[in-house]
N, C-alpha and C. Protein backbone atom coordinates (compact mmCIF):
# COMPACT_ATOMS: atom_id res chain seq x y z
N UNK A 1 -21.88 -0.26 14.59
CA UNK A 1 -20.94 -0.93 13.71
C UNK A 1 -20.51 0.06 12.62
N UNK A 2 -19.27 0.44 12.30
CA UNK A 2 -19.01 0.82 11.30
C UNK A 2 -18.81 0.46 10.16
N UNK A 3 -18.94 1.45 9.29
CA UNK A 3 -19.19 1.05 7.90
C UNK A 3 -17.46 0.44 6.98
N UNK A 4 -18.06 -0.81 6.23
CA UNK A 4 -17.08 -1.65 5.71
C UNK A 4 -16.50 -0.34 4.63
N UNK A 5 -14.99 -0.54 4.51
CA UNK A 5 -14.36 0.70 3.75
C UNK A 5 -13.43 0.06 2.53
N UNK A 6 -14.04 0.05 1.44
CA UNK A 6 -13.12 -0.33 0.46
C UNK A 6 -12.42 0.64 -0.32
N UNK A 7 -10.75 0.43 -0.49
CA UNK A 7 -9.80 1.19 -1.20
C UNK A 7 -9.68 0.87 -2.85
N UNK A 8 -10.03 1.44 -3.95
CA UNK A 8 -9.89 1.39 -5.10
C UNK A 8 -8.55 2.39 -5.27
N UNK A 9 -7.67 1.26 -5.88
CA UNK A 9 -6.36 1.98 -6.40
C UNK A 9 -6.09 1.87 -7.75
N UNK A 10 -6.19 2.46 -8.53
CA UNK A 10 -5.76 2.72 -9.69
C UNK A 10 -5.96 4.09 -10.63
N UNK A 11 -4.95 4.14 -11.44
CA UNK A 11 -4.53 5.22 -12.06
C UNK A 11 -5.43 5.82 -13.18
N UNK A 12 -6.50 4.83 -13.31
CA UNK A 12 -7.82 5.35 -14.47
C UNK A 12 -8.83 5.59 -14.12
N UNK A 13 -9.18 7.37 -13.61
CA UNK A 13 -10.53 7.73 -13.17
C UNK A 13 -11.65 7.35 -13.77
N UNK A 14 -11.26 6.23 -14.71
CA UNK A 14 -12.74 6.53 -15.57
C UNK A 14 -13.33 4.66 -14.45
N UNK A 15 -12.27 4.24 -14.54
CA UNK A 15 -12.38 2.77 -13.87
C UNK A 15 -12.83 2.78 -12.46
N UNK A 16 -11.97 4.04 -11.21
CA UNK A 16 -12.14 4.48 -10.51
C UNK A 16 -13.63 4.31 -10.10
N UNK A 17 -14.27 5.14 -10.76
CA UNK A 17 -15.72 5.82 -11.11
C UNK A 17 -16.47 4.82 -11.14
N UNK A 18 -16.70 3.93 -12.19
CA UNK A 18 -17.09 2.86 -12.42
C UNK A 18 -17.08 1.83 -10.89
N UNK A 19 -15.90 1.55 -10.94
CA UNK A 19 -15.95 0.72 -9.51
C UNK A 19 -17.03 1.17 -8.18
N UNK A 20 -16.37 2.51 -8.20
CA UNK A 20 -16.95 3.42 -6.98
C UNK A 20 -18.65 3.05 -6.82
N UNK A 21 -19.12 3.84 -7.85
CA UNK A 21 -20.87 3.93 -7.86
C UNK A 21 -21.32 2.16 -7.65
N UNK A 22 -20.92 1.05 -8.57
CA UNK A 22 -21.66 0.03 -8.03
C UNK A 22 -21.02 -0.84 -6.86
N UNK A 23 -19.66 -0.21 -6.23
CA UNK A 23 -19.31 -0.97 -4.73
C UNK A 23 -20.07 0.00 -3.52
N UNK A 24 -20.26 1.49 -4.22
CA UNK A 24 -21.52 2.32 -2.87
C UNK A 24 -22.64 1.66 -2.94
N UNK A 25 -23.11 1.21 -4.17
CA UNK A 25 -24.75 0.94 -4.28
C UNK A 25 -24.37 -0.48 -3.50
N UNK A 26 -24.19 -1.26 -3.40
CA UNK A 26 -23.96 -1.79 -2.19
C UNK A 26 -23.72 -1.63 -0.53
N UNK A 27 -23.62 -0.67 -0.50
CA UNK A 27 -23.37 0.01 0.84
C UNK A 27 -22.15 0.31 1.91
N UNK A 28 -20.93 -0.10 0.87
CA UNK A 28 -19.87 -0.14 1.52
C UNK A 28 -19.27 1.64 1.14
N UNK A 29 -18.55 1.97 2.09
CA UNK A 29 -17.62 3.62 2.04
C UNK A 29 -16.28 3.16 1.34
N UNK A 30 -16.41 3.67 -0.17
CA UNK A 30 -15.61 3.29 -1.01
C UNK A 30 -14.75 4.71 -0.98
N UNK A 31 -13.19 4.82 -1.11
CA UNK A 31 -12.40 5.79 -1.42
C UNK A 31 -11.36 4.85 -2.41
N UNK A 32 -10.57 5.90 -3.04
CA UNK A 32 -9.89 6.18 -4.14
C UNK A 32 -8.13 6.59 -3.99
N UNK A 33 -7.51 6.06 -4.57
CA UNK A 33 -5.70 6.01 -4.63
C UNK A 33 -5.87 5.99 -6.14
N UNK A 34 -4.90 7.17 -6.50
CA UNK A 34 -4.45 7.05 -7.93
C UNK A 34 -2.78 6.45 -8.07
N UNK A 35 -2.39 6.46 -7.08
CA UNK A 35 -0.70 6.33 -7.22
C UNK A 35 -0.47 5.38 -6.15
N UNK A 36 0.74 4.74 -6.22
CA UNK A 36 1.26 4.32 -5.25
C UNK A 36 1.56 4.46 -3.78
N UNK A 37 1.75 6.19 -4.14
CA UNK A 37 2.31 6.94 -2.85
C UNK A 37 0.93 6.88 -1.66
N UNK A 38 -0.14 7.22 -2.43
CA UNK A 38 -1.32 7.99 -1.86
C UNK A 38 -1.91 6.33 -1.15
N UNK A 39 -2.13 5.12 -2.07
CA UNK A 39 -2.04 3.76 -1.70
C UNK A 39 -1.35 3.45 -0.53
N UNK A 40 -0.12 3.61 -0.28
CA UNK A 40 0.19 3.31 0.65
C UNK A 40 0.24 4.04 1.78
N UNK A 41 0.06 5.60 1.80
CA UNK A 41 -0.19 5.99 3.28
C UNK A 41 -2.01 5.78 3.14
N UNK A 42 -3.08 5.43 2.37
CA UNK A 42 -4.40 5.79 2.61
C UNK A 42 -4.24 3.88 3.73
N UNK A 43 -3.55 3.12 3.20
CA UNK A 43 -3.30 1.82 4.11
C UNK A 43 -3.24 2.33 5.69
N UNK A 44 -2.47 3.18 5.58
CA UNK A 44 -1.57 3.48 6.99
C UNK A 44 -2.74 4.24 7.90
N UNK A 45 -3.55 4.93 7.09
CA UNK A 45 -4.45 6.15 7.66
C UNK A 45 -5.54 5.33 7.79
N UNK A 46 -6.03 5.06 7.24
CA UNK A 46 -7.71 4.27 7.14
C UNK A 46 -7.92 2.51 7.35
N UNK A 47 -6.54 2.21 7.59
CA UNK A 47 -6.81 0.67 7.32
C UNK A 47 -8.02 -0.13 6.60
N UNK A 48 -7.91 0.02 5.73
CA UNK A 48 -9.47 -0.65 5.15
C UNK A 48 -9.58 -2.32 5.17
N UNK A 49 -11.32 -2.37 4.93
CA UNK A 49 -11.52 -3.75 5.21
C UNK A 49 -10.81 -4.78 3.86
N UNK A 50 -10.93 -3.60 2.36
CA UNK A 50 -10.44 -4.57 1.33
C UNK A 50 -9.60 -3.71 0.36
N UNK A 51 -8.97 -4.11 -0.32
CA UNK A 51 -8.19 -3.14 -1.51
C UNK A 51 -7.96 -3.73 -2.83
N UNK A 52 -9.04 -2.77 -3.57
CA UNK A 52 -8.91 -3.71 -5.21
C UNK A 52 -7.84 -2.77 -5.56
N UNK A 53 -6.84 -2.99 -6.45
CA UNK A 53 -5.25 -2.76 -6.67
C UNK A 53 -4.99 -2.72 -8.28
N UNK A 54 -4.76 -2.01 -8.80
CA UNK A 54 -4.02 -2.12 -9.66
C UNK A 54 -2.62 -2.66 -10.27
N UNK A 55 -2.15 -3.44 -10.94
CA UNK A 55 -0.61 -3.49 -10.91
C UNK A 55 0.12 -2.10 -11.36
N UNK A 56 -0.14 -1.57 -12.56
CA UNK A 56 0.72 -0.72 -13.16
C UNK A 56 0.02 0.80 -12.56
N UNK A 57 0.31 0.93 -11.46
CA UNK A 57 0.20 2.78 -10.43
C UNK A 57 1.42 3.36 -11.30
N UNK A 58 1.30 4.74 -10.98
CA UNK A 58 2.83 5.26 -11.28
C UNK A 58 2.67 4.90 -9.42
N UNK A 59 4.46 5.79 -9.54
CA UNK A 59 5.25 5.89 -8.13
C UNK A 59 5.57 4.15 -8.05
N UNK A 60 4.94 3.77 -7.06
CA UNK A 60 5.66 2.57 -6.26
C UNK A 60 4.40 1.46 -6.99
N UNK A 61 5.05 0.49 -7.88
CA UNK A 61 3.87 -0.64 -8.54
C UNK A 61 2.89 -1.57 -7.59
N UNK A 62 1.68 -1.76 -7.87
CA UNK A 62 0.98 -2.88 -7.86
C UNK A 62 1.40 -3.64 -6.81
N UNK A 63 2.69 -3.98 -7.44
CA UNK A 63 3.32 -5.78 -6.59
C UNK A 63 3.55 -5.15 -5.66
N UNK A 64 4.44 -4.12 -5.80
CA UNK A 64 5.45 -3.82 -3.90
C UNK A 64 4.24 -3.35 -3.36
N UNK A 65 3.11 -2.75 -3.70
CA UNK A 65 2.21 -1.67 -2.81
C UNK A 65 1.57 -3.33 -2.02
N UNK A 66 1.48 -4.13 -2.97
CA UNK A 66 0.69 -5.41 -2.62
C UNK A 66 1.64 -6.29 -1.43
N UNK A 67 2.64 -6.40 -1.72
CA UNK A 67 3.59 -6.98 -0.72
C UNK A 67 3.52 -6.15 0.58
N UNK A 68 3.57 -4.59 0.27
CA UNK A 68 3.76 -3.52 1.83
C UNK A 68 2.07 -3.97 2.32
N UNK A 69 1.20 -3.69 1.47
CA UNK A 69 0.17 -4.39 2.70
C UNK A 69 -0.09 -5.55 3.15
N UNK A 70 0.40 -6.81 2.56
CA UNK A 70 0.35 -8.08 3.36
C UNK A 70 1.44 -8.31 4.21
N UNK A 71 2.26 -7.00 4.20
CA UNK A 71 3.66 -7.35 5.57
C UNK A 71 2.97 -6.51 6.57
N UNK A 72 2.13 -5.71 6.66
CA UNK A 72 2.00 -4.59 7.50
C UNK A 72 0.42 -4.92 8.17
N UNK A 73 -0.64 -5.62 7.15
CA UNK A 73 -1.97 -5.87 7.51
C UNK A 73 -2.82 -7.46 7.07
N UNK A 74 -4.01 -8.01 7.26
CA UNK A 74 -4.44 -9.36 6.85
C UNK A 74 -5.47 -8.56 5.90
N UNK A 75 -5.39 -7.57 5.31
CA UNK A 75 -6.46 -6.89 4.63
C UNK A 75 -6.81 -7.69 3.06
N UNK A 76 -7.42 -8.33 2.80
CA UNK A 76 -7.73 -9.09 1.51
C UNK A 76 -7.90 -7.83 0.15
N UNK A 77 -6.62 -8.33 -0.51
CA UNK A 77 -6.19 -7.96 -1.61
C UNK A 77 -6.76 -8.36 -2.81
N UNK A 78 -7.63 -7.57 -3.80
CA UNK A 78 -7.61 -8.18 -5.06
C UNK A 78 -7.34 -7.26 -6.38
N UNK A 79 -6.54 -8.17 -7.29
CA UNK A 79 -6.09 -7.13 -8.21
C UNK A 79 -6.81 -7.23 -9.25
N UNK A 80 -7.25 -5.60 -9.73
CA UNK A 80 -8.02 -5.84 -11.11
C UNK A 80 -6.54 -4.90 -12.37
N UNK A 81 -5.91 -5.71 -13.19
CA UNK A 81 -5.24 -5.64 -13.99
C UNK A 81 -5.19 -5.59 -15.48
N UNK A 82 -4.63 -5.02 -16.62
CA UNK A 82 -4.73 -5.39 -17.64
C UNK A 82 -3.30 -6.36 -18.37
N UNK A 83 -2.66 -6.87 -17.33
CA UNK A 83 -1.67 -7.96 -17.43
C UNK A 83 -2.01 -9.20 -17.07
N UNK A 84 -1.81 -10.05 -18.59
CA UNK A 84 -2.63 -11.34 -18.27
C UNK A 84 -1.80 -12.20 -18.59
N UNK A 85 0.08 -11.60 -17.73
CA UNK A 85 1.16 -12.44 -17.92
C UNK A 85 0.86 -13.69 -16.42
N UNK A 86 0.88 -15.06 -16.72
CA UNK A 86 0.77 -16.06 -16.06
C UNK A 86 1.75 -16.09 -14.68
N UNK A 87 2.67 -15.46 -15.19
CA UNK A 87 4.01 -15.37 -13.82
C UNK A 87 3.19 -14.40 -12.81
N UNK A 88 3.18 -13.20 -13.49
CA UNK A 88 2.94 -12.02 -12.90
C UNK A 88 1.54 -12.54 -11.67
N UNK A 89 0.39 -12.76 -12.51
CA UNK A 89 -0.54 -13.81 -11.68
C UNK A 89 -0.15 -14.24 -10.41
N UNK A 90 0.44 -15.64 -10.85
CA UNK A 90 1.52 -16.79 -9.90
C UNK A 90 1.97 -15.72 -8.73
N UNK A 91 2.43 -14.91 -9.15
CA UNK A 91 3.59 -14.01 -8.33
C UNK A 91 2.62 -13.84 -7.31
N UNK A 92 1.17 -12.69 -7.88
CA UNK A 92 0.97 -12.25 -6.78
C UNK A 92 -0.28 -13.30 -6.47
N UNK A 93 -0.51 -13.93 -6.87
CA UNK A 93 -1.66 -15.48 -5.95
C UNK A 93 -0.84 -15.85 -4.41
N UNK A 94 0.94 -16.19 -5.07
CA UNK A 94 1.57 -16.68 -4.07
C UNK A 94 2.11 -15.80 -2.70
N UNK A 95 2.17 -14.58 -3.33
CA UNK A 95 1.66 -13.63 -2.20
C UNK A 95 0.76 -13.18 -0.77
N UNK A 96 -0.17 -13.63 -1.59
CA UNK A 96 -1.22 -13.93 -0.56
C UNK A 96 -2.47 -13.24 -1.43
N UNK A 97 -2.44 -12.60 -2.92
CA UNK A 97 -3.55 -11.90 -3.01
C UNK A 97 -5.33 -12.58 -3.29
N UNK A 98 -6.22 -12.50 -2.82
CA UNK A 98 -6.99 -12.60 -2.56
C UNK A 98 -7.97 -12.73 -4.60
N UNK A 99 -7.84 -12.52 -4.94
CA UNK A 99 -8.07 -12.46 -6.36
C UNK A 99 -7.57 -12.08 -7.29
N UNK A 100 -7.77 -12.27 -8.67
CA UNK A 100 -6.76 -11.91 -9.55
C UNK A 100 -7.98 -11.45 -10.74
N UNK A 101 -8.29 -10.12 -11.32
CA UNK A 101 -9.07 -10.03 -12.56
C UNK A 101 -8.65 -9.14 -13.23
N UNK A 102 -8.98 -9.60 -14.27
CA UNK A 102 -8.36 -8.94 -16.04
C UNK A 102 -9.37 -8.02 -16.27
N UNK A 103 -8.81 -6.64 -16.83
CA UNK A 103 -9.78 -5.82 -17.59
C UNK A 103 -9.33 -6.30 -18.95
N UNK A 104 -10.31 -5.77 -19.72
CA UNK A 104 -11.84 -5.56 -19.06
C UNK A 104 -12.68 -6.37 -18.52
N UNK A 105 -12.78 -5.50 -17.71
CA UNK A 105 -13.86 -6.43 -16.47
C UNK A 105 -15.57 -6.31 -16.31
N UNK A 106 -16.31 -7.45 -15.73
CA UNK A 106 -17.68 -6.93 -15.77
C UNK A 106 -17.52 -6.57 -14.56
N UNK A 107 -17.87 -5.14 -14.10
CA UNK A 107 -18.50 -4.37 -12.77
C UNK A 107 -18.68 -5.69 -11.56
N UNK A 108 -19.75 -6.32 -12.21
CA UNK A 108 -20.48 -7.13 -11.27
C UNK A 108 -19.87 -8.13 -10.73
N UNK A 109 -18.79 -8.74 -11.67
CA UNK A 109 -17.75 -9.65 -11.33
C UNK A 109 -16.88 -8.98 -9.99
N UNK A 110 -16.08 -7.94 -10.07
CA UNK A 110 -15.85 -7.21 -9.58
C UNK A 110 -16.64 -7.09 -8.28
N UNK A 111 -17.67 -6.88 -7.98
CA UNK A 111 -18.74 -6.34 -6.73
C UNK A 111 -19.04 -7.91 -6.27
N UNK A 112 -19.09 -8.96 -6.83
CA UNK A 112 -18.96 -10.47 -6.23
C UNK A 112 -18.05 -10.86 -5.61
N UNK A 113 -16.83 -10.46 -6.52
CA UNK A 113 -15.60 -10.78 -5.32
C UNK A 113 -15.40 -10.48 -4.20
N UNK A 114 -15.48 -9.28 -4.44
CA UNK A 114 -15.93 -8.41 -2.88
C UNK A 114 -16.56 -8.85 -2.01
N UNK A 115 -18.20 -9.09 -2.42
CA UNK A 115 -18.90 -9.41 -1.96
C UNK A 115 -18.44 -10.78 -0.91
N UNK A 116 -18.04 -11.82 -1.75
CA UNK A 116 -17.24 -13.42 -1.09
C UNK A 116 -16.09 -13.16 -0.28
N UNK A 117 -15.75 -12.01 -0.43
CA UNK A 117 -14.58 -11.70 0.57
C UNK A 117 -15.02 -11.20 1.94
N UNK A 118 -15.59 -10.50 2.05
CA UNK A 118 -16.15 -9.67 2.90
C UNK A 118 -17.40 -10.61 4.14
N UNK A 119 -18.05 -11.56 3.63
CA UNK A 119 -18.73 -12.38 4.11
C UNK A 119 -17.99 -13.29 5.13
């Protein structure tokens, strides 16, 4: 069986980092998108099992990167954001995304969602 592969996209290595070490200590093969661009071909290349997302990437945003993978894959989407506009939310819930969390965030919150997704 191969190993479950989660995509962390966002533009703050320090968050990156953070995410990374407690979604490995779990045991999943975590990789990294800083931009939009790199987000959407690492989709195309690796298909992963989940993708926590940023809204505000440079290059191509959050929403469209979020829309190109629910037209292209069933890969469960969740966004960790620091926009805690109610539309923006709405927008992408009705999308199809799979969770919605505000930084700052607790880690662990973060590694639960996952966790309920993935199960």
């Amino acid at each position: 069986m191969s190993a479950t592969i989660i995509l962390v996209a966002d533009d703050d290595p320090v968050i990156v980092d953070l995410l990374y070490s407690d979604l490995e200590a779990e045991g999943w093969q975590v990789y990294a998108a800083y931009n939009g661009d790199e987000t959407i071909k690492f989709i195309h290349e690796k298909n992963p099992d989940l993708v926590i997302l940023d809204i505000g990437m440079p290059g191509v945003d959050g929403v469209e990167i979020c829309r190109h993978i629910l037209a292209v894959s069933k890969v469960p989407v969740v966004m960790l954001t620091g926009r805690r506009d109610p539309e923006i939310k709405s927008k992408c819930l009705a999308m199809g995304v799979e969770g919605y969390l505000t930084k700052p965030f607790r880690p662990q919150r973060v590694v639960d969602t996952v966790t309920s997704l993935l199960l």
